[in-house]
C-alpha atoms as a PDB file:
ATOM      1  CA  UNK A   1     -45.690-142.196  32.680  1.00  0.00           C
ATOM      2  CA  UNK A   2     -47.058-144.117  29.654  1.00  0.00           C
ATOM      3  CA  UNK A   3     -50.991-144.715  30.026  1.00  0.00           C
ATOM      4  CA  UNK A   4     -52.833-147.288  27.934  1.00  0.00           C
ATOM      5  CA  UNK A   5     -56.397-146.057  27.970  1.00  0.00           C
ATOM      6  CA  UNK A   6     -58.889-149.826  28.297  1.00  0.00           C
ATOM      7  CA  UNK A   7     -62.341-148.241  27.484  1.00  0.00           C
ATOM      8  CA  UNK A   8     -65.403-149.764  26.019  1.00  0.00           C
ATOM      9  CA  UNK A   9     -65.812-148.345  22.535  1.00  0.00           C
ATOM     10  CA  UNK A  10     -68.987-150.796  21.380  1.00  0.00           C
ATOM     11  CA  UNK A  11     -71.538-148.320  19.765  1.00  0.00           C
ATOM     12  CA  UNK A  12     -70.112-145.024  20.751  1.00  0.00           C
ATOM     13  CA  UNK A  13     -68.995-142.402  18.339  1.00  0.00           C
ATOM     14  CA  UNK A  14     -65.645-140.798  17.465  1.00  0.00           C
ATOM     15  CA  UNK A  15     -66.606-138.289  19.681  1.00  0.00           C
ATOM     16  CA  UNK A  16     -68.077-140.236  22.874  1.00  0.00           C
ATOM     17  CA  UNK A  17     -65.097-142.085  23.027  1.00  0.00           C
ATOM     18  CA  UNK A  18     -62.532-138.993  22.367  1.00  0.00           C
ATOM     19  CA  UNK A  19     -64.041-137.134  25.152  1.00  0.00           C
ATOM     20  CA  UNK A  20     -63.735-139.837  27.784  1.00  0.00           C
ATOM     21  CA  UNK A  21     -59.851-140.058  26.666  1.00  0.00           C
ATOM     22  CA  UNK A  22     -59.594-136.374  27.633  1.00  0.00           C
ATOM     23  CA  UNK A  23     -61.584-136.814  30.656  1.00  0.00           C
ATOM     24  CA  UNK A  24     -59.211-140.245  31.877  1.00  0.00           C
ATOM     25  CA  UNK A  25     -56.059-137.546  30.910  1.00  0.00           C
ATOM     26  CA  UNK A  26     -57.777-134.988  33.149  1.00  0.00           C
ATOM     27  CA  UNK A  27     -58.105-137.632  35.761  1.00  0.00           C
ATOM     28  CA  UNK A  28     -54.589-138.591  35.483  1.00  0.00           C
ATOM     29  CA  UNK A  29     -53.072-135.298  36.049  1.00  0.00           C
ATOM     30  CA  UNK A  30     -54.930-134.228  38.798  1.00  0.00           C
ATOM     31  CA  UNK A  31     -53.593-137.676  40.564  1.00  0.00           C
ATOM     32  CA  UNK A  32     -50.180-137.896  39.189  1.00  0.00           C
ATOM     33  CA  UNK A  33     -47.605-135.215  38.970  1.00  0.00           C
ATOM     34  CA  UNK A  34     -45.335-136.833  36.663  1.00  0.00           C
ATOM     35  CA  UNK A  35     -45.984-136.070  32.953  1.00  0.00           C
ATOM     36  CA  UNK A  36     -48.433-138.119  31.599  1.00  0.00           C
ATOM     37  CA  UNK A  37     -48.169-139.778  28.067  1.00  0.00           C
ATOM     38  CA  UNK A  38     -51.269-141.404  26.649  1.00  0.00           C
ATOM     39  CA  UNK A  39     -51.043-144.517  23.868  1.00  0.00           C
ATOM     40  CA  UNK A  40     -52.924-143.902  21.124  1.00  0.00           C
ATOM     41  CA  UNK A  41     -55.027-146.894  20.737  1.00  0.00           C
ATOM     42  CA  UNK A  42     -58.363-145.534  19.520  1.00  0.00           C
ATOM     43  CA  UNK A  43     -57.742-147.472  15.833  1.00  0.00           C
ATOM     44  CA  UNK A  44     -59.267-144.584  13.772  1.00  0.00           C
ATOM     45  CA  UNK A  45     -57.599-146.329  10.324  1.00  0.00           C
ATOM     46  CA  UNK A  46     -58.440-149.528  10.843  1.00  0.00           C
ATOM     47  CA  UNK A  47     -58.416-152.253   7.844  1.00  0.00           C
ATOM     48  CA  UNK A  48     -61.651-151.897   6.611  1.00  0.00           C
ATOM     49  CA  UNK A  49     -62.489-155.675   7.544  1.00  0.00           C
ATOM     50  CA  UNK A  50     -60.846-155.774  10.725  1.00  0.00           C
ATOM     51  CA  UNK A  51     -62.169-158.430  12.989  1.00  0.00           C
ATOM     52  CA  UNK A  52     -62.830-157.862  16.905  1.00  0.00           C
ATOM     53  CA  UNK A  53     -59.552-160.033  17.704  1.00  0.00           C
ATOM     54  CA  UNK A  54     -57.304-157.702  15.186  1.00  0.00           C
ATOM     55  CA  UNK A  55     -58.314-154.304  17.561  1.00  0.00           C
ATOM     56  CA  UNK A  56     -57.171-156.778  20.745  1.00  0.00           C
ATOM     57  CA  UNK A  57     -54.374-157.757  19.856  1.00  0.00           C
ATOM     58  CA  UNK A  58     -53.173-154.823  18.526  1.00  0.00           C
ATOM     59  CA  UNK A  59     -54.011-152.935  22.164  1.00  0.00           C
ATOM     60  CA  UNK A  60     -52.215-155.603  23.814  1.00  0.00           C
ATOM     61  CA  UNK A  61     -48.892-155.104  21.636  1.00  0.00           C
ATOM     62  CA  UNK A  62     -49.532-151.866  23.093  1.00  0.00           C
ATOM     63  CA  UNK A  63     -49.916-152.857  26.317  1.00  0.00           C
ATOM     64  CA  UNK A  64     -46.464-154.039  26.854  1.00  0.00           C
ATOM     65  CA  UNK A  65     -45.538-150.384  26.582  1.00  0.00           C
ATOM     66  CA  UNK A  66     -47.326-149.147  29.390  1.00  0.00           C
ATOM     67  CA  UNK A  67     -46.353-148.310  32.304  1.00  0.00           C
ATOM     68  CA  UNK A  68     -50.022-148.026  33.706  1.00  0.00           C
ATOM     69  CA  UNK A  69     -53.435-148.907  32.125  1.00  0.00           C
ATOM     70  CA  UNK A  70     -56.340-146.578  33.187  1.00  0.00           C
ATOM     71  CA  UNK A  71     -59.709-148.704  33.260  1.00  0.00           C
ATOM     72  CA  UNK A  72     -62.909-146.279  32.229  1.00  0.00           C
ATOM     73  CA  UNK A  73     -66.376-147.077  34.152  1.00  0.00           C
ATOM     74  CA  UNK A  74     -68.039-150.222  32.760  1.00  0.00           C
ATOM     75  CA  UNK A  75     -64.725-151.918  31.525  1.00  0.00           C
ATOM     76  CA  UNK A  76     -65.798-155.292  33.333  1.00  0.00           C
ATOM     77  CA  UNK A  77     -69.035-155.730  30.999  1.00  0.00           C
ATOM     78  CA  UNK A  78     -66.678-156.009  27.967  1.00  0.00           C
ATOM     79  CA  UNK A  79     -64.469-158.967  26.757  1.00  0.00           C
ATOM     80  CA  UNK A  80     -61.640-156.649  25.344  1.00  0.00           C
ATOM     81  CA  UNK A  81     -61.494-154.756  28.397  1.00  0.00           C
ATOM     82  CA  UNK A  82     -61.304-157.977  31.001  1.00  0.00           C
ATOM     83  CA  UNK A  83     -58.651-159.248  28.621  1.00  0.00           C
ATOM     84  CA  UNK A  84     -56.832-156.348  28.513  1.00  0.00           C
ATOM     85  CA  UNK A  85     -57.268-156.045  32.498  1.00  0.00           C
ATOM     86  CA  UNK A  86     -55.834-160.170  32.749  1.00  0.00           C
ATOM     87  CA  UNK A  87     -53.050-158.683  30.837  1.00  0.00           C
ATOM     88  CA  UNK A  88     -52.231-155.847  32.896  1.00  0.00           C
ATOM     89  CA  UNK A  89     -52.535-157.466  36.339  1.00  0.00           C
ATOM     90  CA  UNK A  90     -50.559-160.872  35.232  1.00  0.00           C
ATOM     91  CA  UNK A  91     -47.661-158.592  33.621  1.00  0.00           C
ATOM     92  CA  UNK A  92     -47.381-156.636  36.518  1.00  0.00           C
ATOM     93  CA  UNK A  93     -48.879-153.181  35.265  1.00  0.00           C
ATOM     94  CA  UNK A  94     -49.848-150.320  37.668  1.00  0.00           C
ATOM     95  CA  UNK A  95     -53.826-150.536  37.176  1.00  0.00           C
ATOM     96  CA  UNK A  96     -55.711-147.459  37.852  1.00  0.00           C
ATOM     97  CA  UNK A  97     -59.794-147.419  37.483  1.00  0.00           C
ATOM     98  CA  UNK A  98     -61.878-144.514  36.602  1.00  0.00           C
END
């Protein structure tokens, strides 16, 4: 299963936001016993002037090749995240939530 990964990543570090990708994996394959592939779509090379709008819509041409999209805690307090959750629901994407 192919899991996009819609976490807020406003003023959290590399790390903060690595670990709660391996702890939404961990979650994952407790739940599911299929193998579990996750999307890479922490932008660590970004253009250096990327705009908020570039990072969506690259994560939603990433979107379309999930097959589920795994929503971390607070996801509804962020405009990337609610778009990315419209997204999911309205193209028919499994939606799991941490």
């Amino acid at each position: 299963m192919r899991v996009f990964i819609s976490q807020p990543m406003v003023d959290k570090t590399d790390e903060e936001i690595g670990m709660e990708r391996a702890i939404a994996l961990a979650k994952l394959k407790k739940e599911y016993t299929e193998p579990i592939h996750i999307i890479d779509s922490f932008f660590k090379e970004a253009p250096h002037d990327a705009k908020p709008l570039w990072y969506l819509g690259e994560s939603i041409k990433l979107l379309g090749d999930a097959d589920a999209v795994y929503f971390c805690k607070g996801w509804e307090q962020y405009r990337g995240c609610t778009i990315e959750h419209e997204c999911a629901v309205r193209y028919g994407k499994l939606c799991i939530y941490a």
